[in-house]
PDB file of N, CA and C in Angstrom:
ATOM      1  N   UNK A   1     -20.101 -42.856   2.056  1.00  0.00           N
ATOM      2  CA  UNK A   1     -18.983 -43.623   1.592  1.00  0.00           C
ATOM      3  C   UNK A   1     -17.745 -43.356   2.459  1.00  0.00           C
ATOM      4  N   UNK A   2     -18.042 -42.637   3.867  1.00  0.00           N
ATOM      5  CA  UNK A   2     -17.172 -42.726   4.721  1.00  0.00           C
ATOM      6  C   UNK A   2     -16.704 -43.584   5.524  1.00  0.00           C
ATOM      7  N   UNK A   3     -15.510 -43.649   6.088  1.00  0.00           N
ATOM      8  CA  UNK A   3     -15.420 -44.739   7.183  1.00  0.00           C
ATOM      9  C   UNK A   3     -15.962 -44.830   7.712  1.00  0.00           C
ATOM     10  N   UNK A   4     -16.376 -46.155   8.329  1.00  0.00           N
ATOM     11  CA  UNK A   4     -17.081 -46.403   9.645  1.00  0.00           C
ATOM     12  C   UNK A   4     -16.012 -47.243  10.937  1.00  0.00           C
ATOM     13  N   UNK A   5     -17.277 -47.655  11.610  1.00  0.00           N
ATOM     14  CA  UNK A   5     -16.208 -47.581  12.959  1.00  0.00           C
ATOM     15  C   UNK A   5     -15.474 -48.791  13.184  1.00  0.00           C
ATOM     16  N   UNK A   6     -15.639 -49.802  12.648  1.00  0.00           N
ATOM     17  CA  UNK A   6     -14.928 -51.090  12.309  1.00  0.00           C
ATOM     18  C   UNK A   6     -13.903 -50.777  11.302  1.00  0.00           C
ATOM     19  N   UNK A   7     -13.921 -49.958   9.978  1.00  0.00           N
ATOM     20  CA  UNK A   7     -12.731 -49.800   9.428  1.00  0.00           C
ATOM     21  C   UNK A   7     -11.616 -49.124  10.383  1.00  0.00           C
ATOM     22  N   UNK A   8     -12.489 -47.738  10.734  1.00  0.00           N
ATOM     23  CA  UNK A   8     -11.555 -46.596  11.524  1.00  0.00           C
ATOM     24  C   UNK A   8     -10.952 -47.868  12.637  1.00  0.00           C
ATOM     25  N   UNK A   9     -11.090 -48.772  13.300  1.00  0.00           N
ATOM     26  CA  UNK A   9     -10.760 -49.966  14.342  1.00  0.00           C
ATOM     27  C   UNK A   9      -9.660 -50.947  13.554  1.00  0.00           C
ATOM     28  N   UNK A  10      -9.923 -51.254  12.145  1.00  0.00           N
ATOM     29  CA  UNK A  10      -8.870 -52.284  11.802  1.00  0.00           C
ATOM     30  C   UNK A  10      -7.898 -51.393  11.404  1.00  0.00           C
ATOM     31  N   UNK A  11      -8.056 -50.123  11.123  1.00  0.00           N
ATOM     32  CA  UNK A  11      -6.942 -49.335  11.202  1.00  0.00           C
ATOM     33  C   UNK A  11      -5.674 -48.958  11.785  1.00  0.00           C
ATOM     34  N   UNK A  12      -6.533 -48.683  13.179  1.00  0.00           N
ATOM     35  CA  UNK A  12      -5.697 -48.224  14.040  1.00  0.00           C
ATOM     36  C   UNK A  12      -5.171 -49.855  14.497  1.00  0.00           C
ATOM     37  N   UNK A  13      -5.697 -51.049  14.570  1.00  0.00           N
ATOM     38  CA  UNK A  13      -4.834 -51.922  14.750  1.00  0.00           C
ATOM     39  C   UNK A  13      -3.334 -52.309  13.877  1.00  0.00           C
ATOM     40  N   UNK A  14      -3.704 -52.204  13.002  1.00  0.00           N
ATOM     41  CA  UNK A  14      -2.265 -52.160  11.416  1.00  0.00           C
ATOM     42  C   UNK A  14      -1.264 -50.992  12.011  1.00  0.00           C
ATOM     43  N   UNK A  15      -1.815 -49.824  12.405  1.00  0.00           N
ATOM     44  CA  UNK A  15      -0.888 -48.758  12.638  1.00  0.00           C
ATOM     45  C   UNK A  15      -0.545 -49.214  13.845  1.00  0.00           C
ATOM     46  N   UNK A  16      -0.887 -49.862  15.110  1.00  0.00           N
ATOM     47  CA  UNK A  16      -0.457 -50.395  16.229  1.00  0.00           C
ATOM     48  C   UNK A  16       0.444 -51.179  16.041  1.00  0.00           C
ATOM     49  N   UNK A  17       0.183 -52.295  15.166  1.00  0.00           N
ATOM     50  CA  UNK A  17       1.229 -53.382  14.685  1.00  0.00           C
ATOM     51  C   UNK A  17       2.228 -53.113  14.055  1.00  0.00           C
ATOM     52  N   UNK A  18       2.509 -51.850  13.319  1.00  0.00           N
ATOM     53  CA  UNK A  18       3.491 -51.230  12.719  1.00  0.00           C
ATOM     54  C   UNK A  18       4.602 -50.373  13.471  1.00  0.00           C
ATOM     55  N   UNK A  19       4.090 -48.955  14.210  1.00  0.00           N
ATOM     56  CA  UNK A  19       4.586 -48.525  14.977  1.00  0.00           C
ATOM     57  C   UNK A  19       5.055 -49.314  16.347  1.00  0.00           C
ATOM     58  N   UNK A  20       3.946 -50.119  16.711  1.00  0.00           N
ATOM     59  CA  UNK A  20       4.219 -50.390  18.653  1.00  0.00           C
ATOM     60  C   UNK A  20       3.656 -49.007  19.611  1.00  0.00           C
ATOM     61  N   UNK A  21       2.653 -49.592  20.212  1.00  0.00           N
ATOM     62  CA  UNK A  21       2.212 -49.022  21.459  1.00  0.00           C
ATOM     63  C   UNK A  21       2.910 -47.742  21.917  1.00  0.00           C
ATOM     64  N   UNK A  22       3.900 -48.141  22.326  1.00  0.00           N
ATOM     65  CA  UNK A  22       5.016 -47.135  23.089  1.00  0.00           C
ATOM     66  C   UNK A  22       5.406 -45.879  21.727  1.00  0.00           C
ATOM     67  N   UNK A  23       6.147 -46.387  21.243  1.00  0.00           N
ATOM     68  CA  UNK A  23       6.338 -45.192  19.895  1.00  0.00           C
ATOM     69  C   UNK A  23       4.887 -44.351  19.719  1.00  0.00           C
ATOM     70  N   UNK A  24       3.759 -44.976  19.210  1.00  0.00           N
ATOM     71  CA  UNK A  24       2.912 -44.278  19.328  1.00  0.00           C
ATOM     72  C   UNK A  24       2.259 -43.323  20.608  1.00  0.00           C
ATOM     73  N   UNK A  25       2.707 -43.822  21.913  1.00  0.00           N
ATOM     74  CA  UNK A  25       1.993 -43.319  22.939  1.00  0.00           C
ATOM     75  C   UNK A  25       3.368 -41.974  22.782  1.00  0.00           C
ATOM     76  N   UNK A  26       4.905 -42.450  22.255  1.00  0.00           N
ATOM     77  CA  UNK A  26       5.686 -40.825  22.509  1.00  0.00           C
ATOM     78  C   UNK A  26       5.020 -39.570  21.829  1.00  0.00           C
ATOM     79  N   UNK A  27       4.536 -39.837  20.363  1.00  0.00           N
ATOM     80  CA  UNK A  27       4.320 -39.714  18.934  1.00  0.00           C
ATOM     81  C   UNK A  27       3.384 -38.617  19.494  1.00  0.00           C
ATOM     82  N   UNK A  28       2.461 -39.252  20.468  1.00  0.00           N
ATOM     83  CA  UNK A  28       0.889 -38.308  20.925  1.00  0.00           C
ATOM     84  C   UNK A  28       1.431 -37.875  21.980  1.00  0.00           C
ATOM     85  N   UNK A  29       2.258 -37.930  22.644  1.00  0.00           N
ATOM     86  CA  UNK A  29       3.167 -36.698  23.711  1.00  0.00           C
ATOM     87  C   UNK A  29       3.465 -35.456  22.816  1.00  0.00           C
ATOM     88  N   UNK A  30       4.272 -36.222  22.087  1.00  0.00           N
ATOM     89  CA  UNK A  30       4.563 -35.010  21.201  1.00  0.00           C
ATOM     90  C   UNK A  30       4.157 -34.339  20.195  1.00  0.00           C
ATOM     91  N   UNK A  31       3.142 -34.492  19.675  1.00  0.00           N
ATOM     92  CA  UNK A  31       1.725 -33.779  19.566  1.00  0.00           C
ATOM     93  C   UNK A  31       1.603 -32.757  20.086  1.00  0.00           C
ATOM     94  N   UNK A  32       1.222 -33.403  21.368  1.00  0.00           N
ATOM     95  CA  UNK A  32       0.081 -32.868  22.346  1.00  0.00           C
ATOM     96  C   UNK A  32       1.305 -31.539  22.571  1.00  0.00           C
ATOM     97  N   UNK A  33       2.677 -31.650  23.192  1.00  0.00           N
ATOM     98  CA  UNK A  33       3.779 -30.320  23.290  1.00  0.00           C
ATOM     99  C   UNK A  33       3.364 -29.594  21.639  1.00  0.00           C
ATOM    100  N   UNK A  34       3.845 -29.931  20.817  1.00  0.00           N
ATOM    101  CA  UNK A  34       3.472 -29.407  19.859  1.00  0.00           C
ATOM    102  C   UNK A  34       2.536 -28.389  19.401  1.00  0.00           C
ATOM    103  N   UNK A  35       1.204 -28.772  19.812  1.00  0.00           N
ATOM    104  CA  UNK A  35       0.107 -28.134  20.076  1.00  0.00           C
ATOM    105  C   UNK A  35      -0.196 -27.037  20.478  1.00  0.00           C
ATOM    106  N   UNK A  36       0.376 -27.376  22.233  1.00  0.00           N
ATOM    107  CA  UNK A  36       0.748 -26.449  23.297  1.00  0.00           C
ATOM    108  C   UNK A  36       1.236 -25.435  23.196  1.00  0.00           C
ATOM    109  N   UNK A  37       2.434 -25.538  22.615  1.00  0.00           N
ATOM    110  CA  UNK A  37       3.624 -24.349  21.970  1.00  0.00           C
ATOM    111  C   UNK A  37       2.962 -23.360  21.073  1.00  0.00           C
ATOM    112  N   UNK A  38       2.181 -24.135  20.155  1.00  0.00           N
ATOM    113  CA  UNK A  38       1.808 -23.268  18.517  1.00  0.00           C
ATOM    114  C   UNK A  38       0.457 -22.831  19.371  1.00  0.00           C
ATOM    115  N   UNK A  39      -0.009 -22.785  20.372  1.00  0.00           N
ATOM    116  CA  UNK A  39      -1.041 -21.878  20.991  1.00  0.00           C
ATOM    117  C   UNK A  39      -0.990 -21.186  21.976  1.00  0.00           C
ATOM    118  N   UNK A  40       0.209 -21.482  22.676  1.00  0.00           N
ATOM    119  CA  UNK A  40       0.845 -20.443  23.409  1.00  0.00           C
ATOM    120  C   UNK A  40       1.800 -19.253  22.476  1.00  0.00           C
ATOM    121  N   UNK A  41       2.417 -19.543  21.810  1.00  0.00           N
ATOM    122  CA  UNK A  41       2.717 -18.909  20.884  1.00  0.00           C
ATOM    123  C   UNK A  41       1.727 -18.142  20.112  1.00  0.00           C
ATOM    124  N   UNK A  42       0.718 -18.002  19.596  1.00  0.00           N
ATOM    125  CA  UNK A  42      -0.447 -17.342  19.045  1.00  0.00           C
ATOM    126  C   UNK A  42      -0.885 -16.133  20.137  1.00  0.00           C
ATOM    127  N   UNK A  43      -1.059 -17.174  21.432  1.00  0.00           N
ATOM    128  CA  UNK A  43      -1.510 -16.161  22.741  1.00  0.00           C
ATOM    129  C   UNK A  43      -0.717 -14.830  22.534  1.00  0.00           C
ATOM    130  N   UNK A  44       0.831 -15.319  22.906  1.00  0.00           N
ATOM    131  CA  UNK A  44       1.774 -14.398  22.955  1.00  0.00           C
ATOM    132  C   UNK A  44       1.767 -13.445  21.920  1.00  0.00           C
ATOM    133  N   UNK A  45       1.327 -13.724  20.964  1.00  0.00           N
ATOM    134  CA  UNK A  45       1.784 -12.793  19.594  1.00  0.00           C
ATOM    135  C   UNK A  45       0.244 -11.900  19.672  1.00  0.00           C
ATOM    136  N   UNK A  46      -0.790 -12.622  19.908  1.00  0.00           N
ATOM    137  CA  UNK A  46      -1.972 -11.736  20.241  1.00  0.00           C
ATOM    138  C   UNK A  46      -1.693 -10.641  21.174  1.00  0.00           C
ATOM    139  N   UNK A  47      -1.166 -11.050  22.550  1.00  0.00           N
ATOM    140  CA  UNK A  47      -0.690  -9.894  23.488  1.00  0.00           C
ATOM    141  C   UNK A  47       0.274  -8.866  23.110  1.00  0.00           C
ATOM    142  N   UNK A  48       0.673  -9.323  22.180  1.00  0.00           N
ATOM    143  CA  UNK A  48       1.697  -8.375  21.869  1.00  0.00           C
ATOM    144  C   UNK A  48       1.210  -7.165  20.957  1.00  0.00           C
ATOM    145  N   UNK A  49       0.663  -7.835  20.052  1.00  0.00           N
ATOM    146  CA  UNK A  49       0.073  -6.462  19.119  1.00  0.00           C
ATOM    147  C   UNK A  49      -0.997  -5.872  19.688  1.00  0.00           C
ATOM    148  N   UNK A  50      -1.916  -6.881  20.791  1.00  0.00           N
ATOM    149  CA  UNK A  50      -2.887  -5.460  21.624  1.00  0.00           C
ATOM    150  C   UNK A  50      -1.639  -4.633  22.016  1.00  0.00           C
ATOM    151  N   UNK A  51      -0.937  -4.568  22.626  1.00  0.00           N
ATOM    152  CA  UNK A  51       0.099  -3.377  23.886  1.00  0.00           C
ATOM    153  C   UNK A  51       0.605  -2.489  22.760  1.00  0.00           C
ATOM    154  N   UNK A  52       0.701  -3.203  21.217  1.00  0.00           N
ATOM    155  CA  UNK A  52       1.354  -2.322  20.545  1.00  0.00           C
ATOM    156  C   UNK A  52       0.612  -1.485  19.840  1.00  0.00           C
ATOM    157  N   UNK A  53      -0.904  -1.448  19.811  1.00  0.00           N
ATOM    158  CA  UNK A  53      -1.839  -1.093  19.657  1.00  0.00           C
ATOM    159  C   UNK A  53      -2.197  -0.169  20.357  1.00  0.00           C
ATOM    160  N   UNK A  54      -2.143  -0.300  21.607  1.00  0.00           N
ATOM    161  CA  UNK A  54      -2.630   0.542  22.055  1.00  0.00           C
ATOM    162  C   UNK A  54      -1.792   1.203  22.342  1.00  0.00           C
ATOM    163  N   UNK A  55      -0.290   1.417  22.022  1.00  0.00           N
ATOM    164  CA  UNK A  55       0.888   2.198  22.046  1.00  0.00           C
ATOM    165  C   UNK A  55       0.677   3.038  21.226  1.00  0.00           C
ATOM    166  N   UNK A  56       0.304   2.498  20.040  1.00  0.00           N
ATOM    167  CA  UNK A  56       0.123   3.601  19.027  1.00  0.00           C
ATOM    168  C   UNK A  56      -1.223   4.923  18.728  1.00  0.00           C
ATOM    169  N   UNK A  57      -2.163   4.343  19.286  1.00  0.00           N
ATOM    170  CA  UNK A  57      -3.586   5.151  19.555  1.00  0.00           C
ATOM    171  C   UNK A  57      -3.055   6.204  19.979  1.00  0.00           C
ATOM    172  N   UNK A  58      -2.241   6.693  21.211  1.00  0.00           N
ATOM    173  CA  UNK A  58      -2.227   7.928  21.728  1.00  0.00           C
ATOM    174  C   UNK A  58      -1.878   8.845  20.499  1.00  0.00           C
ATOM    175  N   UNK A  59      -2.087  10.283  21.195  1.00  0.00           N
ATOM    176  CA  UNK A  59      -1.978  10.919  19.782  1.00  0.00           C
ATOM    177  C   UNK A  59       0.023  11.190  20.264  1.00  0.00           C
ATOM    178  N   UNK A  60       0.329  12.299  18.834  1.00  0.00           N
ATOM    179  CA  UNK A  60       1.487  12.365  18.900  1.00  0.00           C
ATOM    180  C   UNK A  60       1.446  13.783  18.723  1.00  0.00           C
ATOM    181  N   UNK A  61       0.961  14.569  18.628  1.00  0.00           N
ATOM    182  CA  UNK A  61       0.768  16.325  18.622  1.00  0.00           C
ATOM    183  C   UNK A  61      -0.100  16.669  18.164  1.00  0.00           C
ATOM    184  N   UNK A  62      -0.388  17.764  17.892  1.00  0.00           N
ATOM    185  CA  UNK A  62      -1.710  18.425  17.371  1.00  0.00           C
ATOM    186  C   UNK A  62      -1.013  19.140  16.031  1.00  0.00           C
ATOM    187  N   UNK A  63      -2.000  19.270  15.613  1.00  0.00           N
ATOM    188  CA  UNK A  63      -2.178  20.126  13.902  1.00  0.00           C
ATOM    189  C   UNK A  63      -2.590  21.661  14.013  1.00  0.00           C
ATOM    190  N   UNK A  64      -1.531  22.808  14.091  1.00  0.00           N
ATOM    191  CA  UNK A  64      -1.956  23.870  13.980  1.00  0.00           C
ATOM    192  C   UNK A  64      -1.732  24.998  12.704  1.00  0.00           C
ATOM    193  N   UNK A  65      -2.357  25.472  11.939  1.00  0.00           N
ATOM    194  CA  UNK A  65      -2.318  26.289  11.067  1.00  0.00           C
ATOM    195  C   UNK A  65      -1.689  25.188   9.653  1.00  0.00           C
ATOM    196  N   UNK A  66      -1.795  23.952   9.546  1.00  0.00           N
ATOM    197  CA  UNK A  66      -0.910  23.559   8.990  1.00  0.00           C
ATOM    198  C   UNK A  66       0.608  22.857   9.507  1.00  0.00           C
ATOM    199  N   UNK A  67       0.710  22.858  10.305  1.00  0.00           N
ATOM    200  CA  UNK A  67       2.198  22.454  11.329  1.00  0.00           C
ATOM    201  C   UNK A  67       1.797  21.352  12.333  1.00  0.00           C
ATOM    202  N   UNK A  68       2.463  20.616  12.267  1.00  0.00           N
ATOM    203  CA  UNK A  68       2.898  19.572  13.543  1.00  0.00           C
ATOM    204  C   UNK A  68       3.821  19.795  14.576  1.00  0.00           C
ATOM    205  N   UNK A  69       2.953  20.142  15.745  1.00  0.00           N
ATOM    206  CA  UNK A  69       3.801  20.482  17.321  1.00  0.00           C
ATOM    207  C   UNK A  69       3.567  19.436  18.183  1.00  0.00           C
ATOM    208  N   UNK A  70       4.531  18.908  18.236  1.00  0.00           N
ATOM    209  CA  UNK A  70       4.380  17.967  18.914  1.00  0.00           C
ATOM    210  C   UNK A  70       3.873  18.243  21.164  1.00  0.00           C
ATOM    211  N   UNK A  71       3.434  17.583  21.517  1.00  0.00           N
ATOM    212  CA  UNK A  71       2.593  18.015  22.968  1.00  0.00           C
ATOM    213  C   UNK A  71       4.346  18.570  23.591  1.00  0.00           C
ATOM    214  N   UNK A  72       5.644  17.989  23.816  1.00  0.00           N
ATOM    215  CA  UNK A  72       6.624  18.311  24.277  1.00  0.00           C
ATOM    216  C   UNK A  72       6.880  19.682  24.675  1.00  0.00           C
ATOM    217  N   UNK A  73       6.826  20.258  22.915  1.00  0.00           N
ATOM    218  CA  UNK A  73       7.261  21.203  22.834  1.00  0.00           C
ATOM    219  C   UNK A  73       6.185  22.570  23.251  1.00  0.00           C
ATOM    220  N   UNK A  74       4.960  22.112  23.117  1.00  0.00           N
ATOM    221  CA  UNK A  74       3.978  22.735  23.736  1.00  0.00           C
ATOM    222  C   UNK A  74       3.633  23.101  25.226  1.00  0.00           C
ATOM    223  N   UNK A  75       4.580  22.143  26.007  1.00  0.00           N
ATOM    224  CA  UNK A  75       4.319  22.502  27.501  1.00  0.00           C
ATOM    225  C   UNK A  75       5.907  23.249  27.728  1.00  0.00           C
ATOM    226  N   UNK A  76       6.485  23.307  26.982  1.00  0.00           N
ATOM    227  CA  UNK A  76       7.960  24.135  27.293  1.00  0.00           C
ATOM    228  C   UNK A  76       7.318  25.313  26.897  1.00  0.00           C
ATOM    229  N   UNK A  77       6.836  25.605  25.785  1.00  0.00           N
ATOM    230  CA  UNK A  77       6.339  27.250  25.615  1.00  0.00           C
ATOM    231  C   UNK A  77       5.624  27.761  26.794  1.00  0.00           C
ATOM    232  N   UNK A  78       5.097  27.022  27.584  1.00  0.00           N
ATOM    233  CA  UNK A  78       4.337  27.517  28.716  1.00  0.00           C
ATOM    234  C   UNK A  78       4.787  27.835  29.518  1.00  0.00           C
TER     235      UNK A  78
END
């Protein structure tokens, strides 16, 4: 009970006749930027939390007797 390809066709003619060619051809420009942005944007935000990820993995001191020394202060005692 889905469209078929003669409806999906008198469709897009009504929406042709309504909008105009041109409006519609900006409409799918700007889309298409649209698109672009919200997946370059995703990229970016992906890259970002790997680097911050793997910022955070390193360790930050060791655990001795109960105490946190951080590595800093461990190569000054030396």
């Amino acid at each position: 009970m889905g469209f078929g390809v003669s409806e999906l066709l008198i469709l897009l003619l009504i929406v042709a006749l309504l909008f105009g060619t041109k409006k519609l051809r900006n409409m799918g420009g700007d889309l298409g930027s649209a698109v672009k942005s919200f997946r370059s944007a995703i990229t970016d935000k992906d890259e970002k939390e790997e680097l911050t990820d793997a910022n955070d993995s390193s360790p930050q001191g060791e655990v001795i007797e109960g105490k946190v020394e951080s590595s800093n202060e461990e190569s000054s005692k030396n």
